[in-house]
N, C-alpha and C. Protein backbone atom coordinates (compact mmCIF):
# COMPACT_ATOMS: atom_id res chain seq x y z
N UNK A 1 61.51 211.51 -118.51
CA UNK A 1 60.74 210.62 -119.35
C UNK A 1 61.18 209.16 -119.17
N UNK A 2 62.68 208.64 -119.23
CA UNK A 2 63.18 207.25 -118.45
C UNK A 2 62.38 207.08 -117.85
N UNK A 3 62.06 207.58 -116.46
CA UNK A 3 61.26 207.24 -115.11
C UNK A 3 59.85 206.73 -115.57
N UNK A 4 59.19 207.29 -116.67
CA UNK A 4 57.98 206.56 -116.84
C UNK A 4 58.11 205.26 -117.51
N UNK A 5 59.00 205.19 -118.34
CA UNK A 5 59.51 204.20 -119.28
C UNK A 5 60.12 203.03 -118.21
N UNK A 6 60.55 203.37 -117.33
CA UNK A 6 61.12 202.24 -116.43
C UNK A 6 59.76 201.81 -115.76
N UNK A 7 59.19 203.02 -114.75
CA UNK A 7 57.96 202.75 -114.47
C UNK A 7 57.00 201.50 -114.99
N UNK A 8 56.68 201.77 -116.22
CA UNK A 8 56.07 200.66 -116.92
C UNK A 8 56.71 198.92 -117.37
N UNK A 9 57.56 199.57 -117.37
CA UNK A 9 58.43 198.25 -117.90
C UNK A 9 58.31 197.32 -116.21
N UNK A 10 58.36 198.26 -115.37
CA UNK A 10 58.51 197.31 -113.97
C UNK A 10 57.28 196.63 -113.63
N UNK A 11 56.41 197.84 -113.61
CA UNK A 11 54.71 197.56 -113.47
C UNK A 11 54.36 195.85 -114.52
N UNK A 12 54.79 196.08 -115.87
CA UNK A 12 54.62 194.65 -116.74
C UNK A 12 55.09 193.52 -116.52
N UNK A 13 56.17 193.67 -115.95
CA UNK A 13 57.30 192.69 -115.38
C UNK A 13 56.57 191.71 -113.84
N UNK A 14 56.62 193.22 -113.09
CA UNK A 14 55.75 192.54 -111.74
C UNK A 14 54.55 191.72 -112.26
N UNK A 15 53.31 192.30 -113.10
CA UNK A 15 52.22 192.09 -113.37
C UNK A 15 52.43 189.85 -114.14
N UNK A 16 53.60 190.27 -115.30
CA UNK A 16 53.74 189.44 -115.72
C UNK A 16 54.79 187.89 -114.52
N UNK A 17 54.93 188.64 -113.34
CA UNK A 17 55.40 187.39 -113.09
C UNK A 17 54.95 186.92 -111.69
N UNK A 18 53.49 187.90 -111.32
CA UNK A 18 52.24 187.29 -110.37
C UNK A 18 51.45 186.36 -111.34
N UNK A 19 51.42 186.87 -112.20
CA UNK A 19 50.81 185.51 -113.68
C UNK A 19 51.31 184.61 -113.70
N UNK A 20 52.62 184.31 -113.97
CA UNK A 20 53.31 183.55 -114.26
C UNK A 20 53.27 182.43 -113.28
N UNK A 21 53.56 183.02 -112.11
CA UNK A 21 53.41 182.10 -110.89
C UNK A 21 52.21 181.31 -110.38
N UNK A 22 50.62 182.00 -110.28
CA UNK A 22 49.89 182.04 -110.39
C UNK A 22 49.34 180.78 -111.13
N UNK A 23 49.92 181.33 -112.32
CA UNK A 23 49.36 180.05 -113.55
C UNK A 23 49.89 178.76 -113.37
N UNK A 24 51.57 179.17 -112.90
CA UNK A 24 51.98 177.52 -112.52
C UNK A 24 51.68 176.42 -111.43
N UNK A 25 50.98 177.56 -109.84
CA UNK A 25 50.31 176.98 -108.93
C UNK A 25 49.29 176.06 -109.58
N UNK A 26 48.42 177.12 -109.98
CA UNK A 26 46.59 176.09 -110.39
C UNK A 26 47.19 174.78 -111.22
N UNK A 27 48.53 174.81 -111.96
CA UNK A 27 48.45 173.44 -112.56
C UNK A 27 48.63 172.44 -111.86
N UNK A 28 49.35 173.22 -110.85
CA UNK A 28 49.61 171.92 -109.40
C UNK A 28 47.87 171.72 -109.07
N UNK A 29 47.61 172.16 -108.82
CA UNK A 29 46.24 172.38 -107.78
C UNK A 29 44.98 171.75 -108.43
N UNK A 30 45.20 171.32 -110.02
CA UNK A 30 44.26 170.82 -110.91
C UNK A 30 43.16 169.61 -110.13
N UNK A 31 42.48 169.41 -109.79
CA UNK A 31 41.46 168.23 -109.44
C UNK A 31 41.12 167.59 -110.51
N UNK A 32 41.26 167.56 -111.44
CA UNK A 32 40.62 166.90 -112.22
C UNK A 32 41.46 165.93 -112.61
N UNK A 33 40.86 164.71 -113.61
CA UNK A 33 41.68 163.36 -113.77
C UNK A 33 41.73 162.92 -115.35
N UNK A 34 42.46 162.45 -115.88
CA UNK A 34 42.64 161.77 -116.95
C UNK A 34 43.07 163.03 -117.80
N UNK A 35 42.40 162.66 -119.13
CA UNK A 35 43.30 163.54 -120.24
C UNK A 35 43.53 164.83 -120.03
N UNK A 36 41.84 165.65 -119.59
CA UNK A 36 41.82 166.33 -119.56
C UNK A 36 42.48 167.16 -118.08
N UNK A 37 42.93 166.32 -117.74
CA UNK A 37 44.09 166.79 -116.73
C UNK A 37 45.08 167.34 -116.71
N UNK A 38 45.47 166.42 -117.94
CA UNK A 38 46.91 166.69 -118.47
C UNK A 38 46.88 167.89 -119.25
N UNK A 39 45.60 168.24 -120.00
CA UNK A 39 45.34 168.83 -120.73
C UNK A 39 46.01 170.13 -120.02
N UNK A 40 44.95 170.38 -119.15
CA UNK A 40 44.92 171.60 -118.18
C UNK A 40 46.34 172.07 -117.42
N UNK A 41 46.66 171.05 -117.08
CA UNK A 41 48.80 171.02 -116.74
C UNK A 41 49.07 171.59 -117.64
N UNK A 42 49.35 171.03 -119.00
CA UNK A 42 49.95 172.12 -120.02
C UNK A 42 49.42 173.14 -120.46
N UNK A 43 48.44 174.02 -120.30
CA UNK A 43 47.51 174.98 -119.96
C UNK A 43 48.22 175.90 -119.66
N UNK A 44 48.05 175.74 -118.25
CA UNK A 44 48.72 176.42 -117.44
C UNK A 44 50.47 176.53 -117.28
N UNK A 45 50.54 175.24 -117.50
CA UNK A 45 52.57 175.19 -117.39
C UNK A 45 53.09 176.24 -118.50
N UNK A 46 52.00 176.06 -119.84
CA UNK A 46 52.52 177.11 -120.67
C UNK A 46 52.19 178.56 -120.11
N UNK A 47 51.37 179.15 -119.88
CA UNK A 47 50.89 180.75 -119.40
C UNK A 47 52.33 180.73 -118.72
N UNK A 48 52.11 179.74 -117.61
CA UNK A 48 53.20 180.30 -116.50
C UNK A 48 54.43 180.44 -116.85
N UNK A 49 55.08 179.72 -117.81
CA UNK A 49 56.39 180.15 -118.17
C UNK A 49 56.33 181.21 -119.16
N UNK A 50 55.60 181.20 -120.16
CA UNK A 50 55.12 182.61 -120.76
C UNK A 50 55.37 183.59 -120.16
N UNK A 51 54.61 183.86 -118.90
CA UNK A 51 54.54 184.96 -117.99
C UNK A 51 56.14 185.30 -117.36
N UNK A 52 56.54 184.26 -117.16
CA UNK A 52 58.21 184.11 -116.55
C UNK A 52 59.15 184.68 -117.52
N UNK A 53 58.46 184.30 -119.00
CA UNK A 53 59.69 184.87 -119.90
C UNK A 53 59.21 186.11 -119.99
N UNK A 54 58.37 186.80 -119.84
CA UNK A 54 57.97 188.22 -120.34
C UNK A 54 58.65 188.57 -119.23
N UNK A 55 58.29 188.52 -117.98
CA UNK A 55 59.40 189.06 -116.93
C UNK A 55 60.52 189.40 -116.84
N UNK A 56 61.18 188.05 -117.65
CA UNK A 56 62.68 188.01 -117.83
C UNK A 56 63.23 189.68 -118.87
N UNK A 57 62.04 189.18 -119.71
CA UNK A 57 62.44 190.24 -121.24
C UNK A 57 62.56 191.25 -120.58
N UNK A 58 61.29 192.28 -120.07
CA UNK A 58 61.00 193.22 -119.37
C UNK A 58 61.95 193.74 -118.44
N UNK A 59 62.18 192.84 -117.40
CA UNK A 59 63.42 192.99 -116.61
C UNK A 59 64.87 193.13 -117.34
N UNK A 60 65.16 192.75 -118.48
CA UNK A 60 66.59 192.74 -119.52
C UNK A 60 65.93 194.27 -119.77
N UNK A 61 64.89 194.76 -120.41
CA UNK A 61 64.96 196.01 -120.70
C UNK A 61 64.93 197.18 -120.44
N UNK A 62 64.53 196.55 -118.72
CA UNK A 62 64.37 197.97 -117.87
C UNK A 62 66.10 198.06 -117.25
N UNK A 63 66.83 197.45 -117.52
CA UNK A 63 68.09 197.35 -117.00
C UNK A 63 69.24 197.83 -117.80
């Protein structure tokens, strides 16, 4: 039963830190200009570290 429990925890982890990364690219990659630029940077800068900390968690618990 571990094995599924790790299973998942890895699967969320991976899942959560192709997101994570993901999300922090497009903020680089933004075209757009002025506020709503910035807007969209912190958008994304947040998901992506979001995603980084769920990883982290996930990874502390599968360990």
């Amino acid at each position: 039963m571990q094995d599924f429990v790790n299973a998942i925890l890895f699967a969320g982890a991976a899942l959560g830190l192709i997101l994570g990364l993901s999300c922090i690219i497009m903020g680089f990659l933004s075209d757009k200009a002025g506020a709503e630029a910035i807007q969209e940077r912190i958008e994304y800068g947040f998901f992506g570290v979001s995603g980084l900390v769920v990883t982290l968690l996930l990874a502390y618990a599968a360990a």
